[in-house]
Protein backbone atom coordinates (compact mmCIF):
# COMPACT_ATOMS: atom_id res chain seq x y z
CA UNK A 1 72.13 36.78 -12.12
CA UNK A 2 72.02 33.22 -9.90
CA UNK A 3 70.47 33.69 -6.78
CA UNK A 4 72.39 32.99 -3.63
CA UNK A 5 71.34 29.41 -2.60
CA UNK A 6 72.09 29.73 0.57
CA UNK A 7 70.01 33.07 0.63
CA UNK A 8 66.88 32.08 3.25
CA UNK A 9 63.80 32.57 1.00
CA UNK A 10 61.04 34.96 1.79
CA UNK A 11 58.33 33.16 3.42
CA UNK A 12 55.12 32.12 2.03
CA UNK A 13 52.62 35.29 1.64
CA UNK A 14 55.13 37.49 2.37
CA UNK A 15 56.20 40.20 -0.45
CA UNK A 16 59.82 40.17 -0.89
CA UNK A 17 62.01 42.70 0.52
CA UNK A 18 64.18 44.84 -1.16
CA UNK A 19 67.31 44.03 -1.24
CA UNK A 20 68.26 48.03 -2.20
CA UNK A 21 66.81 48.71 1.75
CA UNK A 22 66.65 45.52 4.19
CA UNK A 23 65.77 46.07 7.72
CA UNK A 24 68.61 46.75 9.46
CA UNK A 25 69.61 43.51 12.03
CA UNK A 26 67.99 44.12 15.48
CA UNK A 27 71.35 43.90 17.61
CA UNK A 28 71.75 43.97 21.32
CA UNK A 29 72.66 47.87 21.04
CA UNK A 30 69.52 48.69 19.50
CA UNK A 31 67.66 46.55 21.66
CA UNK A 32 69.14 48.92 24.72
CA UNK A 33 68.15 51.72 22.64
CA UNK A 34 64.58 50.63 21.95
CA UNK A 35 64.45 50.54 25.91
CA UNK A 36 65.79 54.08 26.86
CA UNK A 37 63.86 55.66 24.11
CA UNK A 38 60.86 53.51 25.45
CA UNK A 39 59.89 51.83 22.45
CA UNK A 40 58.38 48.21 23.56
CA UNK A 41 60.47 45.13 22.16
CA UNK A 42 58.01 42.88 20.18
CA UNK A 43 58.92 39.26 20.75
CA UNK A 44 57.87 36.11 19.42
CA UNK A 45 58.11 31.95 19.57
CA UNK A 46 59.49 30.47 16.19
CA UNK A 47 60.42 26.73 15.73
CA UNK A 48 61.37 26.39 11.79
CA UNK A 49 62.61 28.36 8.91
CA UNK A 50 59.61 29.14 7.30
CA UNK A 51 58.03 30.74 10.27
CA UNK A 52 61.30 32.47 11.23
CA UNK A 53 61.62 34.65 7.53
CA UNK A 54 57.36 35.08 8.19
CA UNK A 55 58.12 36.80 11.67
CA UNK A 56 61.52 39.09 10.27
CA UNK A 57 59.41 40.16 7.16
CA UNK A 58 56.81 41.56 9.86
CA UNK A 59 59.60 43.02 11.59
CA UNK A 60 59.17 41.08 15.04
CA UNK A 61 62.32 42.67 17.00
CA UNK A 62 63.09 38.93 18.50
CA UNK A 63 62.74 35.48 17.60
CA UNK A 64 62.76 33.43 20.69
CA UNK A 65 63.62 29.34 20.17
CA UNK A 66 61.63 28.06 22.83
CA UNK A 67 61.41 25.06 24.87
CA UNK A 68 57.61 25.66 24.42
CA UNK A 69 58.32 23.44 21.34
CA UNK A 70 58.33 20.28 23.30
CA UNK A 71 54.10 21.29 23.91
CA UNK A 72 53.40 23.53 20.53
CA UNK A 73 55.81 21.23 18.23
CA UNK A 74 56.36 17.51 19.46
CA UNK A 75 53.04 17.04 21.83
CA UNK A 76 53.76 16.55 24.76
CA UNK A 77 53.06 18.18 28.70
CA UNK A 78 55.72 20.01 29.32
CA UNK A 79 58.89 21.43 28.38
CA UNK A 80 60.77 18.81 30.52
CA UNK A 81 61.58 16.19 27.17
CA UNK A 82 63.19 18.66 25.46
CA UNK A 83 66.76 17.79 24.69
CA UNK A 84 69.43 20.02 23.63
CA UNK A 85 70.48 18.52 20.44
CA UNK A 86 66.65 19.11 19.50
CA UNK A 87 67.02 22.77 20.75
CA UNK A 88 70.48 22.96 18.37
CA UNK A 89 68.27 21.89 15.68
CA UNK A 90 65.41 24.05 15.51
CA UNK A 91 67.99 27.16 16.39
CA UNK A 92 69.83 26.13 13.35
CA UNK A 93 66.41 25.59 11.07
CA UNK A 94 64.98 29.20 12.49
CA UNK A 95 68.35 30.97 11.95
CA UNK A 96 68.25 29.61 8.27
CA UNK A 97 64.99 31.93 7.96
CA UNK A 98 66.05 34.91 9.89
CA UNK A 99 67.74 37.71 8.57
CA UNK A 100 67.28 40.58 10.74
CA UNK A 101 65.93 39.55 14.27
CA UNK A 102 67.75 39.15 17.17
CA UNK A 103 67.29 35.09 17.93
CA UNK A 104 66.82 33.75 21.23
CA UNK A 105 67.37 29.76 22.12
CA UNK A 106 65.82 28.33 25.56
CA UNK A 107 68.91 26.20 27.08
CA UNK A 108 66.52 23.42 28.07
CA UNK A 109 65.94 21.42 31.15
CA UNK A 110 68.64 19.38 32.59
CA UNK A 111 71.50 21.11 29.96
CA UNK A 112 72.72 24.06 32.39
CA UNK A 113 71.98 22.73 36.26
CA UNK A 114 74.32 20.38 36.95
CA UNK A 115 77.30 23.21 36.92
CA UNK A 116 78.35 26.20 35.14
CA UNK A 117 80.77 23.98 32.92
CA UNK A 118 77.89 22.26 31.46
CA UNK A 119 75.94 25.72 31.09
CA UNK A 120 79.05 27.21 28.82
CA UNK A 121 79.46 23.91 26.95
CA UNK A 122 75.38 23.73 26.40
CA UNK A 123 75.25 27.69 25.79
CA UNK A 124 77.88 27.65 22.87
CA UNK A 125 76.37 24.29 21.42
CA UNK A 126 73.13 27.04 20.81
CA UNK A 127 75.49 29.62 19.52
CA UNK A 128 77.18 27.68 16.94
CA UNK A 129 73.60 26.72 16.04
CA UNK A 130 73.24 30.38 15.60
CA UNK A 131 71.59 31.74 18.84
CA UNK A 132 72.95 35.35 19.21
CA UNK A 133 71.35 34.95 23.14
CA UNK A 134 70.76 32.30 25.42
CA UNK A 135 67.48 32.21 28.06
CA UNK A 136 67.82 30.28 31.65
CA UNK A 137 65.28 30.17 34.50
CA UNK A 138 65.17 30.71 37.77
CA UNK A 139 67.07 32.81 40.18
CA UNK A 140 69.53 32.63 43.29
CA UNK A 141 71.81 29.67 42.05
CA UNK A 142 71.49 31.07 38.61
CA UNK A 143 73.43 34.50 39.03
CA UNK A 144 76.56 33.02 39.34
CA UNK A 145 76.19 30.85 35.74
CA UNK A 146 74.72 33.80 34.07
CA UNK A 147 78.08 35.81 35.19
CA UNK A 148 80.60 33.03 33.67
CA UNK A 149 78.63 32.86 30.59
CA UNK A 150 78.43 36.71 30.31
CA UNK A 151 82.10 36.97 30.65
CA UNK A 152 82.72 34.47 28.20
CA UNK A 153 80.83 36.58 25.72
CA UNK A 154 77.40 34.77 25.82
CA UNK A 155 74.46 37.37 26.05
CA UNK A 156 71.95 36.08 28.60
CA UNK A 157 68.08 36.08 29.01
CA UNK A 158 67.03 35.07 32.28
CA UNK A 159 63.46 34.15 33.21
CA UNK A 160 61.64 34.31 36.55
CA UNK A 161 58.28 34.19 37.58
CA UNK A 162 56.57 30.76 36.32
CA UNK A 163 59.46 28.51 35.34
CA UNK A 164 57.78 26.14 33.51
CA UNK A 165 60.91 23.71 33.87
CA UNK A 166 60.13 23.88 37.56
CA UNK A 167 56.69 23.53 36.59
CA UNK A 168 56.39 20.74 39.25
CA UNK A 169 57.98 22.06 41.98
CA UNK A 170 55.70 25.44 41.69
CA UNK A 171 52.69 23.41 41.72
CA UNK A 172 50.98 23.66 38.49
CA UNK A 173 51.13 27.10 35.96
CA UNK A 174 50.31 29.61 38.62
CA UNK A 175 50.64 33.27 39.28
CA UNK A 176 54.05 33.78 41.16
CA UNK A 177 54.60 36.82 43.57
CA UNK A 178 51.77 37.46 44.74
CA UNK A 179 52.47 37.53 49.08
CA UNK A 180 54.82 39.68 49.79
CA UNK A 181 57.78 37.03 50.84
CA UNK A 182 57.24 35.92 47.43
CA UNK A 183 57.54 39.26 45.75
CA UNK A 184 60.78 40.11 47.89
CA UNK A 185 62.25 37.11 46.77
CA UNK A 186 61.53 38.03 43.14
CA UNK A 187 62.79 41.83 43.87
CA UNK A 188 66.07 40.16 44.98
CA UNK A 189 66.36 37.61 42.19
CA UNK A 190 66.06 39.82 39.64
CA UNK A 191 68.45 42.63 41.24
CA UNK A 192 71.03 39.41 41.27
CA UNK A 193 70.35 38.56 37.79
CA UNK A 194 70.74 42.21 36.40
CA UNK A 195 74.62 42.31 38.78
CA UNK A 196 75.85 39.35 36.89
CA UNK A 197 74.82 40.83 33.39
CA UNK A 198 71.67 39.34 32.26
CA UNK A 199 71.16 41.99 29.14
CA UNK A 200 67.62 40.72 28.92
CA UNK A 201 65.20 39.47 32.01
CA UNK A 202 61.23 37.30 30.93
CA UNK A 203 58.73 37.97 33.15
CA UNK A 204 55.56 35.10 33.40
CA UNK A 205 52.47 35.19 35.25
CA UNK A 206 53.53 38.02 38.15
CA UNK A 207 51.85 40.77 39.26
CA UNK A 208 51.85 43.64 36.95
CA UNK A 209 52.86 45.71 39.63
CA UNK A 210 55.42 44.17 40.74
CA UNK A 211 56.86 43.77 37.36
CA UNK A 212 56.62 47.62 36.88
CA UNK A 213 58.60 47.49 40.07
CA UNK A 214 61.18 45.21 38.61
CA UNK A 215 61.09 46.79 34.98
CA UNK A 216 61.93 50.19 36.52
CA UNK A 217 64.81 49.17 38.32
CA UNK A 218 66.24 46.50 35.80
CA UNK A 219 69.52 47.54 34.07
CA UNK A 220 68.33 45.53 31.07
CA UNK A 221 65.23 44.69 29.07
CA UNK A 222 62.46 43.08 30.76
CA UNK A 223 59.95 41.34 28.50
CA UNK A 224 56.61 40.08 29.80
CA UNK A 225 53.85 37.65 29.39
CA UNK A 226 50.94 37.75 31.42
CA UNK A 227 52.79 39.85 33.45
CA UNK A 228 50.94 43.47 32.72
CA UNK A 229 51.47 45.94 30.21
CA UNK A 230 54.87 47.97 31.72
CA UNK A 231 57.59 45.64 31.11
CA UNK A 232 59.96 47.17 28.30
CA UNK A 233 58.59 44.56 25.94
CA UNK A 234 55.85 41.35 25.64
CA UNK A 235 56.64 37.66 24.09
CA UNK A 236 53.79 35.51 23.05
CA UNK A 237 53.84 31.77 21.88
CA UNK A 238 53.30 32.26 17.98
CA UNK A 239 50.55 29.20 18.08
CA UNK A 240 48.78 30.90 20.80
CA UNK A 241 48.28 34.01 18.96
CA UNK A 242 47.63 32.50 16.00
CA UNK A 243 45.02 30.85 17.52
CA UNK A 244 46.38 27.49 16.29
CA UNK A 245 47.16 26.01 20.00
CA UNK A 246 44.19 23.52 20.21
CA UNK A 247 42.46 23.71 23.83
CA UNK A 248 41.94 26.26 26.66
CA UNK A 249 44.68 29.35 26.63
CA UNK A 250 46.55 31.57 29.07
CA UNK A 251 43.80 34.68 29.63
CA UNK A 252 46.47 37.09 28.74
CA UNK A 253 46.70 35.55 25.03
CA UNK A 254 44.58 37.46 22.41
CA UNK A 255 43.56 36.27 19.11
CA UNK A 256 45.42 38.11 16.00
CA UNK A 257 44.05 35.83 13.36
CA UNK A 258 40.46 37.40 14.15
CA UNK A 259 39.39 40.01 11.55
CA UNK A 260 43.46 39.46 10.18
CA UNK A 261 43.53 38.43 6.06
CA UNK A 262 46.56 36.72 6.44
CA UNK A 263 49.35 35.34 8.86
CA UNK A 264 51.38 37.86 8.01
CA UNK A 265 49.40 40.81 8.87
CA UNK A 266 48.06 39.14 12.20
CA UNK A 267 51.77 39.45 13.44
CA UNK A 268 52.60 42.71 12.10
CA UNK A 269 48.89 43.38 14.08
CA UNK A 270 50.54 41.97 17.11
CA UNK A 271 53.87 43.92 16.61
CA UNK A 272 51.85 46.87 16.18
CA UNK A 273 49.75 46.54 19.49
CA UNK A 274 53.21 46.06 21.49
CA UNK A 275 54.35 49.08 20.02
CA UNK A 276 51.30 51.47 20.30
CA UNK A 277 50.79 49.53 24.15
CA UNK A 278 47.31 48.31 23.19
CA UNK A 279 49.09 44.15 23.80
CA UNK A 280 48.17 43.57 26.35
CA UNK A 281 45.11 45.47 27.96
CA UNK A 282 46.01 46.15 31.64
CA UNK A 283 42.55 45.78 32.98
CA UNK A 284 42.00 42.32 31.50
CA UNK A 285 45.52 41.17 31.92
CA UNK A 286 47.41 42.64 34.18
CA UNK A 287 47.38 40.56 37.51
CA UNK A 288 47.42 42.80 40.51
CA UNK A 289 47.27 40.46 43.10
């Protein structure tokens, strides 16, 4: 028989799977499911096909396209180069090797703030590319964009905390929430956000308490990083974890390489540790103040 050629191919190190019994496709449903049975979401950066069919075979739950790829991928500071014709392209390259995770695209800097017209016309650019879910930052002016693209059949992730698009603005990559005008603000962003039908909501670099606050009054899926172990799931840059990002690293990153035979088993290590809630350890990285 000819194999499909447009079949992605299983990636490097990884057995093949059995086309008799494939994972069944992580879908929005289940993800809502995974949340009120309180299993935590697994997520995970991916930039290119071959990484993409590494992270499905280890059964990562999400694949997020992230503007991170402007640092991890092309070099440079900050996510603020990234364009979203070079978003389109590495959606379209990591949807090539997914089969079975639910796939996330960043809408990058400068492609969704001028007005919601431009967010709908940059949000279904990433869909045709084969997003199944678009991620914004920032709150107040954002609730009203992520309700047109919600009712225009766009599932949104929103992201609050440290924006690194407003990177600048914040100051450097710092902890976000921790006075209590700061927190409120927060509180109120992500109550807005959850109104206008944000299915999914990131968490970075907040208090882990106040992110159990948020997490427990969310309608949808909240996802840390460095943000404590009680969100309903974590997300990790893949080079991070991998240990591949040259330099110093967040504190809340851990090393799955170490002690791990192969790239393949260090993520199903890390998908493992979100699930069991041993990623990440609340006493080491769970910011309380």
């Amino acid at each position: 028989m000819t194999a499909d050629p447009t079949a992605p191919l299983a990636p490097y190190g990884a057995p093949a799977r059995s086309e008799a019994a494939p994972r069944k496709a992580v879908t929005l449903h289940r993800l809502r499911a995974m949340r009120e049975a309180g299993e935590k979401v697994a997520m995970l950066t991916a930039y290119d096909a071959a990484s993409a069919g590494l992270l499905d075979a280890a059964e990562v739950d999400c694949l997020l396209v992230g503007d991170s790829l402007g640092m991890v991928m092309q070099g440079h500071t900050s996510t603020l180069p990234v364009t979203l014709e070079q978003m389109a392209y590495h959606t379209q390259c990591v949807a090539r090797g997914n089969r079975s995770a639910w796939l996330i695209a960043d809408l990058p800097f400068g492609s969704y703030q001028g007005n919601t017209e431009q967010a709908i016309a940059s949000s279904v650019a990433l869909m045709q590319a084969g997003a199944q879910m678009v991620k914004l930052e920032g709150g107040g002016w954002t609730a009203p964009v992520v309700r047109a693209l919600v009712e225009r059949g766009i599932p949104v992730c929103a992201h609050l905390g440290l924006t690194p698009q407003s990177v600048h603005a914040l100051g450097g990559y710092r902890i976000q929430g921790r006075d209590a005008h700061a927190a409120d603000t927060l509180r109120q962003h992500a109550a807005e956000l959850g109104a206008a039908g944000a299915a999914m909501l990131v968490l970075e670099l907040v208090p882990s308490d106040l992110a159990a606050a948020i997490s427990a009054s969310y309608p949808g899926i909240t996802i840390g990083i460095g943000a404590g172990a009680r969100t309903h799931g974590q997300v990790l840059v893949l080079h991070d974890m991998l240990d591949i990002t040259r330099g110093p690293k967040p504190r809340f990153v851990r090393n799955f390489m170490q002690g791990a035979p192969s790239v393949l088993d260090a993520v199903r290590g890390y998908v493992q540790a979100v699930k069991q809630g041993a990623f990440p350890d609340e006493a080491l990285h769970g910011y309380s103040a």
